[in-house]
C-alpha atoms as a PDB file:
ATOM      1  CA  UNK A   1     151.076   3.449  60.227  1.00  0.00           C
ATOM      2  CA  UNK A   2     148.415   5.752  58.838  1.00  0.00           C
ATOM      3  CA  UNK A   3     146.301   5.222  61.718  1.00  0.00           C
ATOM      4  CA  UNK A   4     149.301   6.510  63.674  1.00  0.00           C
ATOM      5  CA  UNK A   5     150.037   9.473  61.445  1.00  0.00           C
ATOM      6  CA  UNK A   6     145.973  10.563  61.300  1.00  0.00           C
ATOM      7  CA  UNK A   7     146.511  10.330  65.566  1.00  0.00           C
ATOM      8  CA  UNK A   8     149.534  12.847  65.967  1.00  0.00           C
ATOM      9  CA  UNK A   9     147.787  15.073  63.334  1.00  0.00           C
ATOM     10  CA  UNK A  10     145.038  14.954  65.108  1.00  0.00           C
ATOM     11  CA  UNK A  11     146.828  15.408  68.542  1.00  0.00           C
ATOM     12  CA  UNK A  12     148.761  18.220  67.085  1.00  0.00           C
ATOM     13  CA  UNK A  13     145.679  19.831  65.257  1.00  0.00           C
ATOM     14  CA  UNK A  14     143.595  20.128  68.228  1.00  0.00           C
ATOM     15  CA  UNK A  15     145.814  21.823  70.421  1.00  0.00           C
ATOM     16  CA  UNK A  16     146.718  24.536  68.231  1.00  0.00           C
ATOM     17  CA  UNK A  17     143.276  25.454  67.206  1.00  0.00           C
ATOM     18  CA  UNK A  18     141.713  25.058  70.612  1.00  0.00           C
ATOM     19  CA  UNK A  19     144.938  28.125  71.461  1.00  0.00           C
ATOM     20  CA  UNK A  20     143.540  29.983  68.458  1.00  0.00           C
ATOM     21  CA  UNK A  21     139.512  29.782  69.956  1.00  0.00           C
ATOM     22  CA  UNK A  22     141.142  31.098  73.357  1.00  0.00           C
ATOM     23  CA  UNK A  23     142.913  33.865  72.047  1.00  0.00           C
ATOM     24  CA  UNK A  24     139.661  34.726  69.884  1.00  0.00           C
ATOM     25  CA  UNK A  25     137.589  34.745  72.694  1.00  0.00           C
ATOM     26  CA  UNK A  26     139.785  36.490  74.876  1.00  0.00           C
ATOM     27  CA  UNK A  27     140.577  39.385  72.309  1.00  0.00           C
ATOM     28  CA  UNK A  28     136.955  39.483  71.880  1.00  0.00           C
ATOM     29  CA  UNK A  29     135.951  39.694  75.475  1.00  0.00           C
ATOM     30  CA  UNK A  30     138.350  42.309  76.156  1.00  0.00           C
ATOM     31  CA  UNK A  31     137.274  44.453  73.245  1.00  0.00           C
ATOM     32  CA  UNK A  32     133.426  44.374  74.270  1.00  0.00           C
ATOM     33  CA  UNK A  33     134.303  44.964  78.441  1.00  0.00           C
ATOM     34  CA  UNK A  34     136.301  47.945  76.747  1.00  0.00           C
ATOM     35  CA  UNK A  35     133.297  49.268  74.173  1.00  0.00           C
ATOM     36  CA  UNK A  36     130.832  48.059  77.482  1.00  0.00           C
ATOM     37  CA  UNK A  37     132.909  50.721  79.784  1.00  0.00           C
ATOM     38  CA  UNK A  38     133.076  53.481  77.459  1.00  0.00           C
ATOM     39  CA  UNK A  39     129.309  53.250  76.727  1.00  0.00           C
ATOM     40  CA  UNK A  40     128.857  53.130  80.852  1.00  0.00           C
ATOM     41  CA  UNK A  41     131.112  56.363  81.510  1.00  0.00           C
ATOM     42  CA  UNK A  42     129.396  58.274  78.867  1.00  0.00           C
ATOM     43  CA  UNK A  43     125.788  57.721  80.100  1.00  0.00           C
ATOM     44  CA  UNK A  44     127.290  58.736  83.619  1.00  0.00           C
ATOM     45  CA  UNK A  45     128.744  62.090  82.401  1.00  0.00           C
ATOM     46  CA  UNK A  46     125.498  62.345  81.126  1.00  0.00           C
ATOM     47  CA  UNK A  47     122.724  61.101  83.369  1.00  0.00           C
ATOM     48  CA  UNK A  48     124.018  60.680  86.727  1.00  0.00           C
ATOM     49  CA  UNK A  49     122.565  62.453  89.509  1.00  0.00           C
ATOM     50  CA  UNK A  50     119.786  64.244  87.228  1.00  0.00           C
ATOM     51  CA  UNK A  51     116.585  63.442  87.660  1.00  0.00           C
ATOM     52  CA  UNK A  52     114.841  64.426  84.730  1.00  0.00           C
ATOM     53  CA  UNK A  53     117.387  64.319  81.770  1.00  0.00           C
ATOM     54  CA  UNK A  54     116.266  67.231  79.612  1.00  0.00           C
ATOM     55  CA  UNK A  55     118.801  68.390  77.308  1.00  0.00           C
ATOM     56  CA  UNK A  56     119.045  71.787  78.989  1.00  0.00           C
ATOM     57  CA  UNK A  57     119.805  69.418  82.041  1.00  0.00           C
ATOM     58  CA  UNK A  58     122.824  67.475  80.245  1.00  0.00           C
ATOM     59  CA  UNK A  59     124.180  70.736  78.955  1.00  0.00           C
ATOM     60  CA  UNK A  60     124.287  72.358  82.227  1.00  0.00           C
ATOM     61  CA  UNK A  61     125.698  69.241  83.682  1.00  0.00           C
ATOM     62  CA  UNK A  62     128.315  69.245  80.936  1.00  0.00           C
ATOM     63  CA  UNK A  63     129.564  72.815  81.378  1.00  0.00           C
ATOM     64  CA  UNK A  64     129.735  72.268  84.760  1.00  0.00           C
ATOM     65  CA  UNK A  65     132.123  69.582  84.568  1.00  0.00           C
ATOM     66  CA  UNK A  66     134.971  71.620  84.302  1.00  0.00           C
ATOM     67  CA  UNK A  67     136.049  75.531  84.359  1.00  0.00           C
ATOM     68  CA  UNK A  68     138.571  74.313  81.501  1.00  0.00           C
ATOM     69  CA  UNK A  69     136.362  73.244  78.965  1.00  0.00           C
ATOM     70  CA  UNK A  70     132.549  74.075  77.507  1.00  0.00           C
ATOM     71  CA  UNK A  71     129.611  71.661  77.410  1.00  0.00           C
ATOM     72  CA  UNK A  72     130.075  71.653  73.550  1.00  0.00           C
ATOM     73  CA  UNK A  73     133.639  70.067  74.002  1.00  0.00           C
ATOM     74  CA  UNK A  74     132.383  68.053  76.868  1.00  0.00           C
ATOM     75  CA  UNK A  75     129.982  66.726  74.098  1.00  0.00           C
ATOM     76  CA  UNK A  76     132.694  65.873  71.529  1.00  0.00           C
ATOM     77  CA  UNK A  77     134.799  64.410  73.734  1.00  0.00           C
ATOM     78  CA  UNK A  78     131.892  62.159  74.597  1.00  0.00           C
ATOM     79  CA  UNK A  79     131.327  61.711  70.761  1.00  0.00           C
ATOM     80  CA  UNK A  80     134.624  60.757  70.826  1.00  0.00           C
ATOM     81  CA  UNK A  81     134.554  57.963  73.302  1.00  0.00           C
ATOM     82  CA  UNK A  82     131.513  56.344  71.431  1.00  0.00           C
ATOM     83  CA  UNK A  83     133.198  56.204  68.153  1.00  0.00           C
ATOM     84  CA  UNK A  84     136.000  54.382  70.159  1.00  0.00           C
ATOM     85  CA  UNK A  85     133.526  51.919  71.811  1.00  0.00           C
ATOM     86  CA  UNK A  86     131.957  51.864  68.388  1.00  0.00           C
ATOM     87  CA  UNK A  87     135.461  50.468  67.048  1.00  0.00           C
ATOM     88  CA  UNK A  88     135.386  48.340  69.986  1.00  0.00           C
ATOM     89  CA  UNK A  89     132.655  46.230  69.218  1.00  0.00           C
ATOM     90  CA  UNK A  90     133.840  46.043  66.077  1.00  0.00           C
ATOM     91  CA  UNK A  91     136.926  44.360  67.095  1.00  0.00           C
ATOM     92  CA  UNK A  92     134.799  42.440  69.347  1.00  0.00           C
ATOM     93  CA  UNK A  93     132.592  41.185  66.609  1.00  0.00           C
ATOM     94  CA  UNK A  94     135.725  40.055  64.367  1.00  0.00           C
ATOM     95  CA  UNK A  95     137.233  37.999  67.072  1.00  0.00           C
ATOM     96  CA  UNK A  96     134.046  36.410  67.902  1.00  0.00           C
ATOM     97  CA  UNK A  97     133.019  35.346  64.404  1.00  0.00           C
ATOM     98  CA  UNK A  98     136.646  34.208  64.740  1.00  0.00           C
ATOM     99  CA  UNK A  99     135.672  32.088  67.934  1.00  0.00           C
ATOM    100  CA  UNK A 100     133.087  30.932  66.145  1.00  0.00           C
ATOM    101  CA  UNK A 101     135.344  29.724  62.666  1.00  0.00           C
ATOM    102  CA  UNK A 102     138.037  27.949  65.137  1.00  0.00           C
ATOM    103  CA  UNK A 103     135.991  26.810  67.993  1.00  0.00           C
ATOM    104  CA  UNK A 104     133.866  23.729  68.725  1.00  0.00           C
ATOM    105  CA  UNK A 105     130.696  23.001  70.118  1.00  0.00           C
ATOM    106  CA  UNK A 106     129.470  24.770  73.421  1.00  0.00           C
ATOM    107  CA  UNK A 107     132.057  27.378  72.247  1.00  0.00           C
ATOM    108  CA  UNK A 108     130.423  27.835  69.452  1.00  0.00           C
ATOM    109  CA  UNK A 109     127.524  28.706  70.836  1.00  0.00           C
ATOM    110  CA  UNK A 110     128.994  31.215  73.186  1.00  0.00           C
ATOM    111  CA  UNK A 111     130.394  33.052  70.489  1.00  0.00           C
ATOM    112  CA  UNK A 112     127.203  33.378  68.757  1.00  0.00           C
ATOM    113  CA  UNK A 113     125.621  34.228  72.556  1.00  0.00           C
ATOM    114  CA  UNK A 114     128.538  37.042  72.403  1.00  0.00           C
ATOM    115  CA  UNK A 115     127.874  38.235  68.957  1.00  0.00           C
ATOM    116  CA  UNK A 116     123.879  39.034  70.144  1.00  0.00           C
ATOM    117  CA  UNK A 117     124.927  40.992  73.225  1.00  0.00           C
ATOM    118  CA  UNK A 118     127.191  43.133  70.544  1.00  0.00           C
ATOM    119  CA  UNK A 119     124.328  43.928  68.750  1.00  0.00           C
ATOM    120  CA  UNK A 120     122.400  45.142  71.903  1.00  0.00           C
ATOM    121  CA  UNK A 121     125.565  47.273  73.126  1.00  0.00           C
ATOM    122  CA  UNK A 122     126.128  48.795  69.388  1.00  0.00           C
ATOM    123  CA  UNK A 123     122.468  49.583  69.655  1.00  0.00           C
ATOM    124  CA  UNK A 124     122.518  51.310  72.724  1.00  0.00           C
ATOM    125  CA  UNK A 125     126.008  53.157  71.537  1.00  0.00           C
ATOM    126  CA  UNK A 126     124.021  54.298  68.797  1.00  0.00           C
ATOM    127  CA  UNK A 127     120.792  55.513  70.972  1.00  0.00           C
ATOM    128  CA  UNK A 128     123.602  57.481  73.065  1.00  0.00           C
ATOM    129  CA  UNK A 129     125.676  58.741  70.057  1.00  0.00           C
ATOM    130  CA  UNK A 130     122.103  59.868  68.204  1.00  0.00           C
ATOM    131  CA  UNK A 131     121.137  61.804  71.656  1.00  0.00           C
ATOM    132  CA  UNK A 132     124.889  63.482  71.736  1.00  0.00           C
ATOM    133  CA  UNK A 133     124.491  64.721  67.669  1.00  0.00           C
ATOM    134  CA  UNK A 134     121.449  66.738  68.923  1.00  0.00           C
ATOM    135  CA  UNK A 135     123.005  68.296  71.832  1.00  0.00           C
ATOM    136  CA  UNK A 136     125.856  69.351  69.386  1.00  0.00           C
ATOM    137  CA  UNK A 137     123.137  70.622  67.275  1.00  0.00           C
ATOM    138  CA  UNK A 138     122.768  73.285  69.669  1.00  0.00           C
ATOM    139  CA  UNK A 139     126.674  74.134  70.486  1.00  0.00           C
END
């Protein structure tokens, strides 16, 4: 009888948590594909097509953009978008310590895998956000 009992829990257990390590994952993977995107549009508003990147360079590039707006609001709104991808990998880095919590074995490891390429991406947000504070410097 308590052989049968410790079964269904068991049966019923797994289930149910291996649901929670999919959602975790999934919630995480979207959050760092969105934080990975926003990182990869901001370095093309400011790099693509120039050859040498001065900051005179990106400026240009970013008044240029558009008759409606400056290169100094060109640079905020880029500001902006890395504080978003900022709160991204945040959310990213919850669900995947999550992952880690609810799942098991290889899944585990993944979610540690994921939590290292987090710390690469925040660090490279933060090179980009770093280089964006000193071209507001000079708005």
């Amino acid at each position: 009888m308590l052989q049968r009992l410790a079964l269904l829990l068991i049966l019923f257990v797994i289930p149910q948590q291996s649901h929670a390590c999919e959602r975790a994952f999934r919630s995480g993977l979207a959050s760092f594909a969105d934080a990975d995107r926003r990182l990869r549009d901001t370095e093309r508003a400011l790099y693509s097509g120039l050859g040498w990147a001065s900051r005179s360079a990106v400026l240009d590039r970013l008044e240029a953009l558009s008759a409606r707006t400056t290169a100094c609001q060109e640079v905020d709104a880029q500001i902006d978008n890395l504080i978003r991808a900022a709160r991204q990998l945040t959310r990213a880095e919850q669900n995947f310590r999550l992952a880690r919590t609810l799942c098991i074995l290889e899944n585990q490891t993944r979610a540690d895998q994921n939590l290292e390429a987090l710390t690469d991406t925040a660090r490279a947000v933060q090179v980009q956000r770093d280089y964006l504070d000193t071209l507001r410097d000079r708005c």
